[in-house]
N, C-alpha and C. Protein backbone atom coordinates (compact mmCIF):
# COMPACT_ATOMS: atom_id res chain seq x y z
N UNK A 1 -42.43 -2.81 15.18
CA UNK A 1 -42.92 -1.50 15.56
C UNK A 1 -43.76 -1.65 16.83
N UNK A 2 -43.58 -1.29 17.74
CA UNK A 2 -43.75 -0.97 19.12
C UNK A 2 -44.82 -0.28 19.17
N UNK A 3 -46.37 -0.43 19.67
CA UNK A 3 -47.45 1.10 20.02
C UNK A 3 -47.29 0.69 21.06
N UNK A 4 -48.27 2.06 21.98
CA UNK A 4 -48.48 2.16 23.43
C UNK A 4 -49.20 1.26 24.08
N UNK A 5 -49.74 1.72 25.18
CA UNK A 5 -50.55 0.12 25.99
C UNK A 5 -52.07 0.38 25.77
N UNK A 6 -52.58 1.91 25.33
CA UNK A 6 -53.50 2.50 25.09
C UNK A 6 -53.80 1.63 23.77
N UNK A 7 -53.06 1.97 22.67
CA UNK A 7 -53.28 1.74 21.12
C UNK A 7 -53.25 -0.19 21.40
N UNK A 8 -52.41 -0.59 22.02
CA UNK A 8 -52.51 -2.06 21.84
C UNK A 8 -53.65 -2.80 22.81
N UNK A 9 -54.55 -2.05 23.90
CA UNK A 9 -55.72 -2.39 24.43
C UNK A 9 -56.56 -2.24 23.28
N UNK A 10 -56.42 -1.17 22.87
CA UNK A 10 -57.71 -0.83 21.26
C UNK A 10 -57.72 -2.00 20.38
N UNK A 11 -56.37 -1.97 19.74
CA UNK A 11 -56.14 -2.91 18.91
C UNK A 11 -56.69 -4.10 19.36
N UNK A 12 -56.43 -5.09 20.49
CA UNK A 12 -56.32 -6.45 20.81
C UNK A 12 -57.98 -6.47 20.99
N UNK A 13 -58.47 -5.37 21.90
CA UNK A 13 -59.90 -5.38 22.00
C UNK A 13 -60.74 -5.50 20.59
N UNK A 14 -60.63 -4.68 19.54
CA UNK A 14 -61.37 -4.65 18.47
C UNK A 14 -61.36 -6.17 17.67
N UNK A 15 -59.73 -6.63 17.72
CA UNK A 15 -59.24 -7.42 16.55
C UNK A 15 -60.42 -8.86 17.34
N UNK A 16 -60.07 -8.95 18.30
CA UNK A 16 -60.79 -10.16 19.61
C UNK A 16 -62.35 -9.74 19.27
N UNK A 17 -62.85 -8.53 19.36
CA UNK A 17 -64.52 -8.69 19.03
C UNK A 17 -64.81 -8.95 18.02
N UNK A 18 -64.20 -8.49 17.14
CA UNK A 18 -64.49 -9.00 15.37
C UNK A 18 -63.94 -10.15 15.42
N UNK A 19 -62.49 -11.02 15.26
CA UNK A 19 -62.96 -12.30 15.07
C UNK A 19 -64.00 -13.06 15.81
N UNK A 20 -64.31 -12.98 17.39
CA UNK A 20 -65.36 -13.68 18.02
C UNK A 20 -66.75 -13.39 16.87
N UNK A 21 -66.82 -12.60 16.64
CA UNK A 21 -68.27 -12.25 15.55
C UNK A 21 -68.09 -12.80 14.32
N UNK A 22 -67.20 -13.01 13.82
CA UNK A 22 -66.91 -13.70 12.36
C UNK A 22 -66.86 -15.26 13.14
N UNK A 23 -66.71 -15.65 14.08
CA UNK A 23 -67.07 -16.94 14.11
C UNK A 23 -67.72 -17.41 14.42
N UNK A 24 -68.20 -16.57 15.43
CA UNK A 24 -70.01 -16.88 15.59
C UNK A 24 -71.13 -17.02 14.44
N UNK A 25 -70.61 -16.01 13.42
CA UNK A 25 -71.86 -15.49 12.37
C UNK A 25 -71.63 -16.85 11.41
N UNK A 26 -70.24 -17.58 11.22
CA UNK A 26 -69.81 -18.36 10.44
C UNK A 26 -69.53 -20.31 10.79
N UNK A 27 -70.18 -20.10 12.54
CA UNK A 27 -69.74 -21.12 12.72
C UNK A 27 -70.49 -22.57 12.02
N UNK A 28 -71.55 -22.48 11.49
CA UNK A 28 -71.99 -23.43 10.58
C UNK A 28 -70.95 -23.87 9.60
N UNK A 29 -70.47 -23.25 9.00
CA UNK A 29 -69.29 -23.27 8.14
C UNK A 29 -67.69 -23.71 8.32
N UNK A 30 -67.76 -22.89 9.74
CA UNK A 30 -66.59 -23.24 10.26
C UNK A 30 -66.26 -25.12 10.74
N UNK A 31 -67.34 -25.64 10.89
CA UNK A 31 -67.41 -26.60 11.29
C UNK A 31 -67.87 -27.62 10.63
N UNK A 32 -67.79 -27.42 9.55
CA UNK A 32 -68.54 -28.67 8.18
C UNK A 32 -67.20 -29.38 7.59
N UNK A 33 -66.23 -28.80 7.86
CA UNK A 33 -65.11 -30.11 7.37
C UNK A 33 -64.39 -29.87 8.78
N UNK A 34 -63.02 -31.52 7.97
CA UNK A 34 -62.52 -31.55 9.03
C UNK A 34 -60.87 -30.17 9.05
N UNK A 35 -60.77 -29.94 7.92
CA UNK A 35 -59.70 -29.06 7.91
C UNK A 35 -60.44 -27.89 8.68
N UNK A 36 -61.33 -26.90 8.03
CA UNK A 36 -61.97 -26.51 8.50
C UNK A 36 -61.79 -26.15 10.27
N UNK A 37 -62.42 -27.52 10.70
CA UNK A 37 -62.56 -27.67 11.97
C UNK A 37 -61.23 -27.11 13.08
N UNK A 38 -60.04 -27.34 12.30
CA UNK A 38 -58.23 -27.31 12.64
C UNK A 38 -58.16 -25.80 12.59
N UNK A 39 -58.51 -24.82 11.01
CA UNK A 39 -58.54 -23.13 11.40
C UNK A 39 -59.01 -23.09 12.48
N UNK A 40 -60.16 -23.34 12.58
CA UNK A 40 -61.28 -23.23 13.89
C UNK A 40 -60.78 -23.29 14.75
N UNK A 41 -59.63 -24.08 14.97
CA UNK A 41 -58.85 -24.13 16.69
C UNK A 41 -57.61 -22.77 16.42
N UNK A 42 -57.32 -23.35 15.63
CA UNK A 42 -56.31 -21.78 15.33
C UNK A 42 -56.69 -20.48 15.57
N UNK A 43 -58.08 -20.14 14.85
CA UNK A 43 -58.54 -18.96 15.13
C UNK A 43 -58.77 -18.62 16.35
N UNK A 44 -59.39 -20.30 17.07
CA UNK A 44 -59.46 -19.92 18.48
C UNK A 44 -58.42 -19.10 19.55
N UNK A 45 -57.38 -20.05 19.30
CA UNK A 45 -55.93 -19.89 20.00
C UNK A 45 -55.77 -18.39 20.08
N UNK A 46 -56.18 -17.71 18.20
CA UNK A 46 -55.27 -16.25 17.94
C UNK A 46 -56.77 -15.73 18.97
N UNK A 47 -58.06 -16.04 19.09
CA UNK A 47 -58.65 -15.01 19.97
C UNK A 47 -58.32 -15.37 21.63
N UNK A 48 -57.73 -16.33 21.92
CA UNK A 48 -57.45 -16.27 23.23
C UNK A 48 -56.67 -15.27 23.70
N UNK A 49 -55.58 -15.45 22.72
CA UNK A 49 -54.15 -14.70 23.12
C UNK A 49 -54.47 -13.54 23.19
N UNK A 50 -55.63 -12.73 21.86
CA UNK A 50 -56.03 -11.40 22.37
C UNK A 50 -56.54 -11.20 23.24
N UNK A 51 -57.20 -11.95 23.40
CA UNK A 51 -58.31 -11.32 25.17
C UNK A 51 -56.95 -11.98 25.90
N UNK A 52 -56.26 -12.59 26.08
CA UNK A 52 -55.49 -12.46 27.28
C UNK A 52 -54.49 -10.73 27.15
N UNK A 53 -54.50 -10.72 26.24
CA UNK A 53 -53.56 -9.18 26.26
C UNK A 53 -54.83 -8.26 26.56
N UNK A 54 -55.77 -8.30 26.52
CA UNK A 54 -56.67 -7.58 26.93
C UNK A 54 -56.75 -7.46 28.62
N UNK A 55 -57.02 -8.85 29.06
CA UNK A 55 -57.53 -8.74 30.22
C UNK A 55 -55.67 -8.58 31.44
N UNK A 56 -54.73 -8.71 30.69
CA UNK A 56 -53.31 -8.03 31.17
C UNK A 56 -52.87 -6.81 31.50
N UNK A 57 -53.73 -5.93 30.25
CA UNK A 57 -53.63 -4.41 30.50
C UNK A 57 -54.72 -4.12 31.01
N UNK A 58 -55.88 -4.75 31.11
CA UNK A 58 -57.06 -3.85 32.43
C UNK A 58 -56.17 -4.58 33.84
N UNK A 59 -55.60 -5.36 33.93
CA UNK A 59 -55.18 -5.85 35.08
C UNK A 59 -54.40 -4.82 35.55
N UNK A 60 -53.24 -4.68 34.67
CA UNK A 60 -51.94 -3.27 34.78
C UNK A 60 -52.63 -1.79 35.04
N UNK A 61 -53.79 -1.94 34.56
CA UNK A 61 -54.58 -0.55 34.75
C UNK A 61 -55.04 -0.48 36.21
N UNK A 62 -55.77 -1.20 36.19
CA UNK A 62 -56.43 -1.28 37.74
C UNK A 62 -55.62 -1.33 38.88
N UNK A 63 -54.44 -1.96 39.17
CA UNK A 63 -53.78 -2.18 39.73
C UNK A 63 -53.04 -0.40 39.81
N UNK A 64 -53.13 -0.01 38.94
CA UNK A 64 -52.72 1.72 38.56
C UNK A 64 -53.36 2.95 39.39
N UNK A 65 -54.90 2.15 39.35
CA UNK A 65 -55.76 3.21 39.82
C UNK A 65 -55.86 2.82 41.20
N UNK A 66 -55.72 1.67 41.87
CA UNK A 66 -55.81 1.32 43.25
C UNK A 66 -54.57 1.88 44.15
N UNK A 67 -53.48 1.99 43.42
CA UNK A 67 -52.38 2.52 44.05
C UNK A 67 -52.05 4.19 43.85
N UNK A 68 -52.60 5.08 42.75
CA UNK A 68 -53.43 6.00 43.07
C UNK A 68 -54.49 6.07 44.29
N UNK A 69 -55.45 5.65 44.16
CA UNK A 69 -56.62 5.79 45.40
C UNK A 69 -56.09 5.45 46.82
N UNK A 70 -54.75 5.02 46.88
CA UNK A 70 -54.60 4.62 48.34
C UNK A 70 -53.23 6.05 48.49
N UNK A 71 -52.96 6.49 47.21
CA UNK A 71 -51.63 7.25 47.82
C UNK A 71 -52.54 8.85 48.16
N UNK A 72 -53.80 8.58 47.17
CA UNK A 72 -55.03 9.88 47.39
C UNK A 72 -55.35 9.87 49.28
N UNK A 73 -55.87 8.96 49.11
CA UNK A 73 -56.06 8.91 50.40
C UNK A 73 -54.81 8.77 52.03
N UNK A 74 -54.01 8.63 52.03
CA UNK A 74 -53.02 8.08 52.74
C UNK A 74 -52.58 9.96 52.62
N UNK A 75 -52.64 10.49 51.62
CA UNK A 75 -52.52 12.08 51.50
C UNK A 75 -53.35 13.20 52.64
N UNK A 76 -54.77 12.23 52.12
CA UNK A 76 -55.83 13.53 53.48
C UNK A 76 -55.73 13.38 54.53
N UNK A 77 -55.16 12.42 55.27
CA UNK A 77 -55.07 11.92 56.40
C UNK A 77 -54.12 12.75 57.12
């Protein structure tokens, strides 16, 4: 199932601040064994990948609004 780029910035943003906070609040724990330690890279990995889909669609965005602002302007002229 496919959402928009809107709903999947929301999504990737929220899912990425809450795990970063569950591992912060937990990292005593997270880090007392060695299995343990192995989620810990996993979880890492799954919050990279979200903030990279995060910081993909502000990229796609911005890049949106700059080429707006130049066709705005290139207009009054």
């Amino acid at each position: 199932m496919a959402v928009s780029t809107g709903m999947s910035f929301l999504i990737s943003t929220l899912l990425a601040l809450s795990l970063f906070s569950v591992m912060q609040l937990n990292s005593k724990w997270l880090t007392s064994s060695s299995v343990l330690v192995i989620g810990t890279g996993f979880l890492g990995s799954v919050l990279f990948t979200l903030s990279l889909t995060v910081s993909f669609i502000v990229y796609k965005f911005s890049k949106y609004l700059y080429n707006q602002s130049i066709t705005h302007l290139t207009c009054l002229q």
